[in-house]
C-alpha atoms as a PDB file:
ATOM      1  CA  UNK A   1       3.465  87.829-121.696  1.00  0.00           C
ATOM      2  CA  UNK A   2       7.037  87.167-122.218  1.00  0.00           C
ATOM      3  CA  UNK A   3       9.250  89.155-119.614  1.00  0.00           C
ATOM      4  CA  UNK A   4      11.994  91.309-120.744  1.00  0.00           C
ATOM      5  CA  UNK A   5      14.388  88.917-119.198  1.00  0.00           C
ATOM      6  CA  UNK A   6      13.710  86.304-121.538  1.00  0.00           C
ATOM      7  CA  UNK A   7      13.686  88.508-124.688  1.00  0.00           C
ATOM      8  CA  UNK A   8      17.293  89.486-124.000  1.00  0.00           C
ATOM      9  CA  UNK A   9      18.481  85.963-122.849  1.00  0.00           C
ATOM     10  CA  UNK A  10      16.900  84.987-126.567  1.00  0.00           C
ATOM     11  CA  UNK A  11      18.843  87.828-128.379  1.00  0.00           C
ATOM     12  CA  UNK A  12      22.595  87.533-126.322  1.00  0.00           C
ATOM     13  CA  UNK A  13      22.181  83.799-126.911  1.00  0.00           C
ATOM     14  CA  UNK A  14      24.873  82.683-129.532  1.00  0.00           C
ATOM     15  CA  UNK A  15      22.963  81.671-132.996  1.00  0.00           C
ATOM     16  CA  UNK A  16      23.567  78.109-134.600  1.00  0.00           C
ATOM     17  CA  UNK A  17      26.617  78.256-136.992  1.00  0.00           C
ATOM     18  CA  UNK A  18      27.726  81.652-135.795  1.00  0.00           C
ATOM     19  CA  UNK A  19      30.884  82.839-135.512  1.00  0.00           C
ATOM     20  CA  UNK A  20      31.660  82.117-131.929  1.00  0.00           C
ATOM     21  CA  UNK A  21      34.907  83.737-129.948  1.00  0.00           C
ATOM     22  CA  UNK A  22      35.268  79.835-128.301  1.00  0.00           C
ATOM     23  CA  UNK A  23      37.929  79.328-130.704  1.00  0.00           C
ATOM     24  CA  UNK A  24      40.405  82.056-129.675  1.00  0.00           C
ATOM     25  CA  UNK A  25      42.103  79.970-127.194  1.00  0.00           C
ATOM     26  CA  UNK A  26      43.596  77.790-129.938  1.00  0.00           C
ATOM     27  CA  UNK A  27      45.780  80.374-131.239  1.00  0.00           C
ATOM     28  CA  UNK A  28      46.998  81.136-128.049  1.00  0.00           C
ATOM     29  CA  UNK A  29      47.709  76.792-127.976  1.00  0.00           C
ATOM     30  CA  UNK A  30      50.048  77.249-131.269  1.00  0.00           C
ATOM     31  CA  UNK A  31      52.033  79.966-129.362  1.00  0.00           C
ATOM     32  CA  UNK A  32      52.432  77.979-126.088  1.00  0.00           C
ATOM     33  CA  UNK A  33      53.004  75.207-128.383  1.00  0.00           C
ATOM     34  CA  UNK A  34      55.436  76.621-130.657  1.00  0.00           C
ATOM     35  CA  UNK A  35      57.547  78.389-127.827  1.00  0.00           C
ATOM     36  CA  UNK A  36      57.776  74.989-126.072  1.00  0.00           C
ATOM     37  CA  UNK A  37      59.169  72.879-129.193  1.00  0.00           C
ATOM     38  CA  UNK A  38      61.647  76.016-129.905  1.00  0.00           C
ATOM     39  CA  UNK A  39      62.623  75.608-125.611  1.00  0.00           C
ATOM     40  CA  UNK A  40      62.990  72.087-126.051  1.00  0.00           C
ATOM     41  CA  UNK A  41      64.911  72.567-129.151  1.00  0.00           C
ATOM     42  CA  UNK A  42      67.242  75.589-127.184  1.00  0.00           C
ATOM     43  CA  UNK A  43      67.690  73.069-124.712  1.00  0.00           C
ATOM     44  CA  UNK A  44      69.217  70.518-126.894  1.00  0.00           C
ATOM     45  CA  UNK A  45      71.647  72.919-127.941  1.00  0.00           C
ATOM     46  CA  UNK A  46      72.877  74.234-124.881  1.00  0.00           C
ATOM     47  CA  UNK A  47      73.488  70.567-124.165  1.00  0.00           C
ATOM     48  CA  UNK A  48      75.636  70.706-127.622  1.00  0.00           C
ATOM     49  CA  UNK A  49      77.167  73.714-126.657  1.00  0.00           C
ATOM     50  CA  UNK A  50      78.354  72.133-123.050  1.00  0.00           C
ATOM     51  CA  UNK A  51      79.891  69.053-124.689  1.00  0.00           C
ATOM     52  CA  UNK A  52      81.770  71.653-127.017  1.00  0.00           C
ATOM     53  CA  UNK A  53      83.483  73.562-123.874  1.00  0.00           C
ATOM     54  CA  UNK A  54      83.864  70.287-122.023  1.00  0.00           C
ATOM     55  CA  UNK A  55      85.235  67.762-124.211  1.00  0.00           C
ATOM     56  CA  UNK A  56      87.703  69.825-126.412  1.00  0.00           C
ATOM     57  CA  UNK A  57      91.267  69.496-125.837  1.00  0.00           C
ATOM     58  CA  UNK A  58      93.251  71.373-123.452  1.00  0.00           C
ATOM     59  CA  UNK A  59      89.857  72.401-121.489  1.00  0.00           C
ATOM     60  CA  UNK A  60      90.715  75.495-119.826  1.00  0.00           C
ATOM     61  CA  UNK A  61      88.870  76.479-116.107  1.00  0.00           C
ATOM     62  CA  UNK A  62      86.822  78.894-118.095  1.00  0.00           C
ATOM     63  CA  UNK A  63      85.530  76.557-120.761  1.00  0.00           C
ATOM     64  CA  UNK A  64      84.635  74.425-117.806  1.00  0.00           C
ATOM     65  CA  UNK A  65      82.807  76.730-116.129  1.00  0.00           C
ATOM     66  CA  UNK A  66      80.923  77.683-119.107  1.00  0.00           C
ATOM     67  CA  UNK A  67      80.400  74.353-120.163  1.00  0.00           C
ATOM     68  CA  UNK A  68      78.638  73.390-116.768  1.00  0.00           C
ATOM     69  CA  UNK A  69      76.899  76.792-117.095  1.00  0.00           C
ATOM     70  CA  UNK A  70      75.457  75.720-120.867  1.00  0.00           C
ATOM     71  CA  UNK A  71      74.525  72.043-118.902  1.00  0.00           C
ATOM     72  CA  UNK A  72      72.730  73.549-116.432  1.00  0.00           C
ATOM     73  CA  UNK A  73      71.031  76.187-118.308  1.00  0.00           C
ATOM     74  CA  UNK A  74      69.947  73.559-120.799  1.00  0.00           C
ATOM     75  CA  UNK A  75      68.472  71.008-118.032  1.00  0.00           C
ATOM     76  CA  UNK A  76      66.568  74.280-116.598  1.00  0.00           C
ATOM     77  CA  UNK A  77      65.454  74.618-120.165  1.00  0.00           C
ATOM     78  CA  UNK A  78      64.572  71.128-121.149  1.00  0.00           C
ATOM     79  CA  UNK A  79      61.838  71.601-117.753  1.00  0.00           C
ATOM     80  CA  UNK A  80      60.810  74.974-119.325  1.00  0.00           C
ATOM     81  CA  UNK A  81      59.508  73.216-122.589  1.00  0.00           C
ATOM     82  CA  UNK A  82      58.337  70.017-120.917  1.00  0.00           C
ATOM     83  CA  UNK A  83      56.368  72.568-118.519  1.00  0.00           C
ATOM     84  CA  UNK A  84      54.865  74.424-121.774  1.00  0.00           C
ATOM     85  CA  UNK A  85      53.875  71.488-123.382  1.00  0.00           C
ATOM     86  CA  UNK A  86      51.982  70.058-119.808  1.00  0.00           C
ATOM     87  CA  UNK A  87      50.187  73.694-120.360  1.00  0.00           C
ATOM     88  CA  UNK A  88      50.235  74.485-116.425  1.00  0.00           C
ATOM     89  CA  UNK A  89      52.762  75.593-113.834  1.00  0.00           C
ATOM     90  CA  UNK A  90      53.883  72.794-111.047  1.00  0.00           C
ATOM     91  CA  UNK A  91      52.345  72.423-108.182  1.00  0.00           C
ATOM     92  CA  UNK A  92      54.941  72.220-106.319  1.00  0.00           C
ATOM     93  CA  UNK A  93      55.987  76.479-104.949  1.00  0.00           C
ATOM     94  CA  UNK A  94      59.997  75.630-105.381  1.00  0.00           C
ATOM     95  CA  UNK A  95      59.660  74.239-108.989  1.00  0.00           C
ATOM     96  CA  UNK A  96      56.876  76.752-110.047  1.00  0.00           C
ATOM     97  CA  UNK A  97      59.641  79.695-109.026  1.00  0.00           C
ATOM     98  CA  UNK A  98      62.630  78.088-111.153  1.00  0.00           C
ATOM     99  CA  UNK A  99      60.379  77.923-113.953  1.00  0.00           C
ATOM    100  CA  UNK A 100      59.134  81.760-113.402  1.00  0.00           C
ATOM    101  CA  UNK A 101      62.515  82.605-113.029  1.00  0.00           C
ATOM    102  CA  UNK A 102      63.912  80.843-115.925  1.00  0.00           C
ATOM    103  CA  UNK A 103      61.305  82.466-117.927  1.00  0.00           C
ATOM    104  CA  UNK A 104      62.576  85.863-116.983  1.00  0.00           C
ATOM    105  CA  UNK A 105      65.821  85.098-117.677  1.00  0.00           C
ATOM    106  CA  UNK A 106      65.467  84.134-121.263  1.00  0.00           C
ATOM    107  CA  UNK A 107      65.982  87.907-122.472  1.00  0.00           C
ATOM    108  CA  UNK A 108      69.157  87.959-120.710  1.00  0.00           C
ATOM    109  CA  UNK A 109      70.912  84.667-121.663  1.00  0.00           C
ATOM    110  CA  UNK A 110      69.930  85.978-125.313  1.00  0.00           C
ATOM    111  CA  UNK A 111      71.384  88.432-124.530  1.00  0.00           C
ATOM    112  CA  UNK A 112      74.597  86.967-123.823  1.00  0.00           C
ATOM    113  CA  UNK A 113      74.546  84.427-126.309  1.00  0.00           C
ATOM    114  CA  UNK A 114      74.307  87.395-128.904  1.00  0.00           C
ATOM    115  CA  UNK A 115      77.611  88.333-127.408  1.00  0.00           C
ATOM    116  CA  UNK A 116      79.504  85.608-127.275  1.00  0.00           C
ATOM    117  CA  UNK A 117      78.262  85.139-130.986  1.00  0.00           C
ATOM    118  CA  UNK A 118      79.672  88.457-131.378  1.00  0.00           C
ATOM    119  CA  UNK A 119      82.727  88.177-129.917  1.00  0.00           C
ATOM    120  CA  UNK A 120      84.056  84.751-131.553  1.00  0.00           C
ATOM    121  CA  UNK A 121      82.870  85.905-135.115  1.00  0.00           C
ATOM    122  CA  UNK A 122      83.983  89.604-134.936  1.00  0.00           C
ATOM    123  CA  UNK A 123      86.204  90.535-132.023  1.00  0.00           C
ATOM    124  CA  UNK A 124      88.393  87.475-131.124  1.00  0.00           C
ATOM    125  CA  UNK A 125      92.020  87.848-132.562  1.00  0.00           C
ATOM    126  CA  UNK A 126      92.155  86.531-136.008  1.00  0.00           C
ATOM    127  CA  UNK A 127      93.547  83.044-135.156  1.00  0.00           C
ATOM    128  CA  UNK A 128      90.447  82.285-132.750  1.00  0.00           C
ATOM    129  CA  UNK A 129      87.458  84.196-134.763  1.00  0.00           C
ATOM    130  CA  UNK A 130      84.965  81.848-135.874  1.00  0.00           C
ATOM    131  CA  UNK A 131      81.407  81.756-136.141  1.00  0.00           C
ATOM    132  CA  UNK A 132      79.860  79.464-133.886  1.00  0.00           C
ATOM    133  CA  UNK A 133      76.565  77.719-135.977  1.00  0.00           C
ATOM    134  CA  UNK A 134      75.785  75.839-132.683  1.00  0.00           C
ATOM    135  CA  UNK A 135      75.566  79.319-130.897  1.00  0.00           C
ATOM    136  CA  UNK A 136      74.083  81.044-133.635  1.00  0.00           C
ATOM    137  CA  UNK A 137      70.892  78.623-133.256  1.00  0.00           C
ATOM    138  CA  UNK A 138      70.734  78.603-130.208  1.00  0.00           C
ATOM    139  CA  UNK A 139      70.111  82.345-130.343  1.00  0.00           C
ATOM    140  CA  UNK A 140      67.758  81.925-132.950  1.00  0.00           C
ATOM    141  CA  UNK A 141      65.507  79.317-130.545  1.00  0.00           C
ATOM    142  CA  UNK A 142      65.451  81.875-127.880  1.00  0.00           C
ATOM    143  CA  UNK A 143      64.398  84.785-129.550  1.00  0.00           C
ATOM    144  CA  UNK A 144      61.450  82.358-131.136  1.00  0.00           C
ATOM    145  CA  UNK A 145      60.629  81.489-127.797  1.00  0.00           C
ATOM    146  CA  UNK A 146      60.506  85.475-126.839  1.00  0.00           C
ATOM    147  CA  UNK A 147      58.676  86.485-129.978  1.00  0.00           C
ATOM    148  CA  UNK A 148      55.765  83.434-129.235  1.00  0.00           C
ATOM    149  CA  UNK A 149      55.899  84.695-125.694  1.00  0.00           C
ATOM    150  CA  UNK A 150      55.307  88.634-126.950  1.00  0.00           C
ATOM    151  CA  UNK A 151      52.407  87.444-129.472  1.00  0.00           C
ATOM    152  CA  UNK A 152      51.200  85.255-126.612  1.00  0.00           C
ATOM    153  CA  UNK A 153      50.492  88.237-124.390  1.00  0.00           C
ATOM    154  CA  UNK A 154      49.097  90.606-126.769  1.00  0.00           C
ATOM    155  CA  UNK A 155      46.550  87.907-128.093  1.00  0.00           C
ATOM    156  CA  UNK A 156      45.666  87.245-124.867  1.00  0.00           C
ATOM    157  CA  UNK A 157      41.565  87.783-124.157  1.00  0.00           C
ATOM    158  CA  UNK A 158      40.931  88.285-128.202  1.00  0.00           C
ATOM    159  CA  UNK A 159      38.708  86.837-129.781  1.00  0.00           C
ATOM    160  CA  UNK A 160      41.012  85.153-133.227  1.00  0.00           C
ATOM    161  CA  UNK A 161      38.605  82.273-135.072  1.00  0.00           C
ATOM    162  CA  UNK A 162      40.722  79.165-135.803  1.00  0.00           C
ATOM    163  CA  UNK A 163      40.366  75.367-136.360  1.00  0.00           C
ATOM    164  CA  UNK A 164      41.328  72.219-134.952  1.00  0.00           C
ATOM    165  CA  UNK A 165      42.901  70.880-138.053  1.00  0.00           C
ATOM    166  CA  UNK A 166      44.136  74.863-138.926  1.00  0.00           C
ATOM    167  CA  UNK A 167      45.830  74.376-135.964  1.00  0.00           C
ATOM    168  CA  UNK A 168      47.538  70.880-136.177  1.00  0.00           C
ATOM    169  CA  UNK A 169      48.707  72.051-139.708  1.00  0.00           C
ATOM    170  CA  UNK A 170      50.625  75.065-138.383  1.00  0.00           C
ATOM    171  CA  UNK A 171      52.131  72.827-135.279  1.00  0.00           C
ATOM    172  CA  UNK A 172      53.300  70.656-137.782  1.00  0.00           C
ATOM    173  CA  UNK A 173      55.009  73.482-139.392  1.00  0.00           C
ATOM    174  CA  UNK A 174      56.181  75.025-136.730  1.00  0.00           C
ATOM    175  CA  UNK A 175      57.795  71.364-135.412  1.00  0.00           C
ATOM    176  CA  UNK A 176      59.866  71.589-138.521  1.00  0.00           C
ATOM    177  CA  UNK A 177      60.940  74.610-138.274  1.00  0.00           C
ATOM    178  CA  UNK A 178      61.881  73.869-134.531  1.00  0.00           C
ATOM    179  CA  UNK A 179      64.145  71.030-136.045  1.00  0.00           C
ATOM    180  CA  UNK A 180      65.567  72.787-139.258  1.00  0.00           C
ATOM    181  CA  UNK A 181      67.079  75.617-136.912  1.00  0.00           C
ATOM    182  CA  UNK A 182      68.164  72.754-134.352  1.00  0.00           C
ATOM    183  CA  UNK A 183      69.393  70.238-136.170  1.00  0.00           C
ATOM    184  CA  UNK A 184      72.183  72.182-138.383  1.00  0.00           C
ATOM    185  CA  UNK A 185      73.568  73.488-135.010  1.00  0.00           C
ATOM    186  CA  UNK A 186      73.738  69.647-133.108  1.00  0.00           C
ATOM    187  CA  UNK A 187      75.569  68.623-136.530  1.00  0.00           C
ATOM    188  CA  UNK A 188      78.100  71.282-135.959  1.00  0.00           C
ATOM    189  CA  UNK A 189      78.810  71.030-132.162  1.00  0.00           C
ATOM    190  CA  UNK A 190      81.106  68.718-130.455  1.00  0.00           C
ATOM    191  CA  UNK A 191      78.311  65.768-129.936  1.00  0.00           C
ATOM    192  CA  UNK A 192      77.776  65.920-134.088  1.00  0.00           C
ATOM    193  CA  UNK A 193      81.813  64.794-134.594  1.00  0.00           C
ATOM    194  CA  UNK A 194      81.121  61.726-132.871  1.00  0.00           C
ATOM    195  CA  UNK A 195      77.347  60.816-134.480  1.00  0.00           C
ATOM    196  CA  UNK A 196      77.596  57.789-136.972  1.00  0.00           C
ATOM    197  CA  UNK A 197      77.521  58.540-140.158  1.00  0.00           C
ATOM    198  CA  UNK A 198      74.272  57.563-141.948  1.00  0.00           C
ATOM    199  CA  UNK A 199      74.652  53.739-143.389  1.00  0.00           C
ATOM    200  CA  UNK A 200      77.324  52.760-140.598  1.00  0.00           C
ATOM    201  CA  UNK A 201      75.002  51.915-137.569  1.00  0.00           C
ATOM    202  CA  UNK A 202      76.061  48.219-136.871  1.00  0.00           C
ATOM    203  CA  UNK A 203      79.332  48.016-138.157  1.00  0.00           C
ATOM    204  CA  UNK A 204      82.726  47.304-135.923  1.00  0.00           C
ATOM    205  CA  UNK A 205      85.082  49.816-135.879  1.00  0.00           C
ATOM    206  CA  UNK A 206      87.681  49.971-138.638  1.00  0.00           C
ATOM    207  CA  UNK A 207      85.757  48.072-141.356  1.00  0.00           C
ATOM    208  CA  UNK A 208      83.748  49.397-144.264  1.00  0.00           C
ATOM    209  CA  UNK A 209      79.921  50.095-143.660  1.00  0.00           C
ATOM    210  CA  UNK A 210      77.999  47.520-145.654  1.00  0.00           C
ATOM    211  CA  UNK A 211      76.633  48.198-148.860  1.00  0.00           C
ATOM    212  CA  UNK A 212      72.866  48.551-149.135  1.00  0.00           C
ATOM    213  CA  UNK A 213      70.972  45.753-151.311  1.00  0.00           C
ATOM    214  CA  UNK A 214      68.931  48.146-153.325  1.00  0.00           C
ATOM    215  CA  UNK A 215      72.068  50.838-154.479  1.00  0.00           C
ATOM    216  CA  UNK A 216      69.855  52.742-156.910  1.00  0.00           C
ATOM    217  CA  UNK A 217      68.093  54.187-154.289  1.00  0.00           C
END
C-alpha cells in the first residue's frame, strides 16, 4: 500500500511545464541591475559636477570644498554600482559598512541635490540663476536608484514569472535609459567643454579636422 507520505510528496511535487515561482528572482536581478547602471551613471556625474566647481575660474574655497565633496561622493558611488553589479556585499567589515552607509545616504544627498537645483534655477539673484542640466541628472539617477531600491524591497519573496531573454531585453532598455539621462548632463558640465568634437580625433591643434572620404553619409 502506498503510505500517505508518498501520496502528498506526489501531489506538492511541481508538474512538468508548470508555472514554477523559480523565476521570481530575475525580476528582482533587473532591479539590482537597473539601480547599479543608474549608480554608475550618478557617479559619472558627480565626477562632472566636481570638475565644474574645480576647474572654473576664480575657484572660490566653497566651490572647492564642494567640488572635492562631488569627487568623493562620486568615487563612493562608482563602488556602490560596481558592488550592485558583483550582486554581494564585500567581505571585507570596513568596506561592507561604507557601502551600507552610502546606501543610506542616497535619500539625503537627493535631497540636497534637489536644493541646490533649486536654489541656482529659482532663488540665486538674477545674474547667477541658472539651471544646472548636469545637476538636474544627477538627481534624476538617484531617485532611479531609490525607486529600483523601493520596488526591490516590496518584490522581495514574490513569486513574479519572467524570462531569461524578457529579462536581457528590459536591461538593455534600461542601459539606455541609464545613458540618455547621463549623457546630456556630461555634455553640459565642465569635462563636456573640453571633449573633441566628433570628426576631430587625430588632428593637431589649430588646423581643420579632415574631411571624411564618403561625405554623403
Amino acid at each position: 500500500m502506498i503510505s500517505v507520505a508518498v501520496v502528498e510528496q506526489q501531489v506538492s511535487a511541481p508538474r512538468p511545464g508548470a508555472g514554477s515561482t523559480a523565476e521570481g528572482p530575475l525580476l528582482g536581478e533587473f532591479l539590482r541591475l537597473f539601480a547599479a547602471f543608474a549608480a554608475l551613471g550618478a557617479g559619472l556625474s558627480f565626477f562632472a559636477l566636481a570638475a565644474n566647481a574645480l576647474l572654473e575660474p576664480g575657484v572660490t574655497p566653497t566651490a572647492t570644498l564642494a567640488g572635492t565633496a562631488a569627487g568623493g561622493w562620486a568615487l563612493l558611488h562608482t563602488f556602490l554600482g560596481l558592488a550592485a553589479l558583483r550582486g554581494e556585499d564585500p567581505a571585507s567589515r570596513v568596506l561592507a559598512a561604507v557601502l551600507l552607509t552610502v546606501r543610506r545616504a542616497l535619500p539625503v544627498v537627493a535631497a540636497v541635490v534637489l536644493g541646490a537645483l533649486t536654489w541656482g534655477a529659482l532663488l540665486a539673484p538674477a545674474d547667477l540663476r541658472r539651471f544646472d542640466l548636469t545637476l538636474a541628472c544627477a538627481l534624476a539617477l538617484l531617485l532611479l536608484q531609490l525607486c529600483c531600491r523601493g520596488a526591490l524591497r516590496r518584490t522581495a519573496g514574490r513569486g513574479i514569472q519572467s524570462s531569461p531573454g524578457k529579462l536581457l531585453g528590459v536591461l538593455f532598455c534600461a542601459a539606455l535609459v541609464v545613458a540618455a539621462i547621463t549623457t546630456p548632463g556630461l555634455a553640459a558640465s565642465t569635462a563636456g567643454d573640453f571633449a573633441v568634437p566628433h570628426g576631430e580625433h587625430g588632428t593637431a591643434p589649430g588646423t581643420p579636422p579632415v574631411p571624411a572620404e564618403h561625405p554623403g553619409h
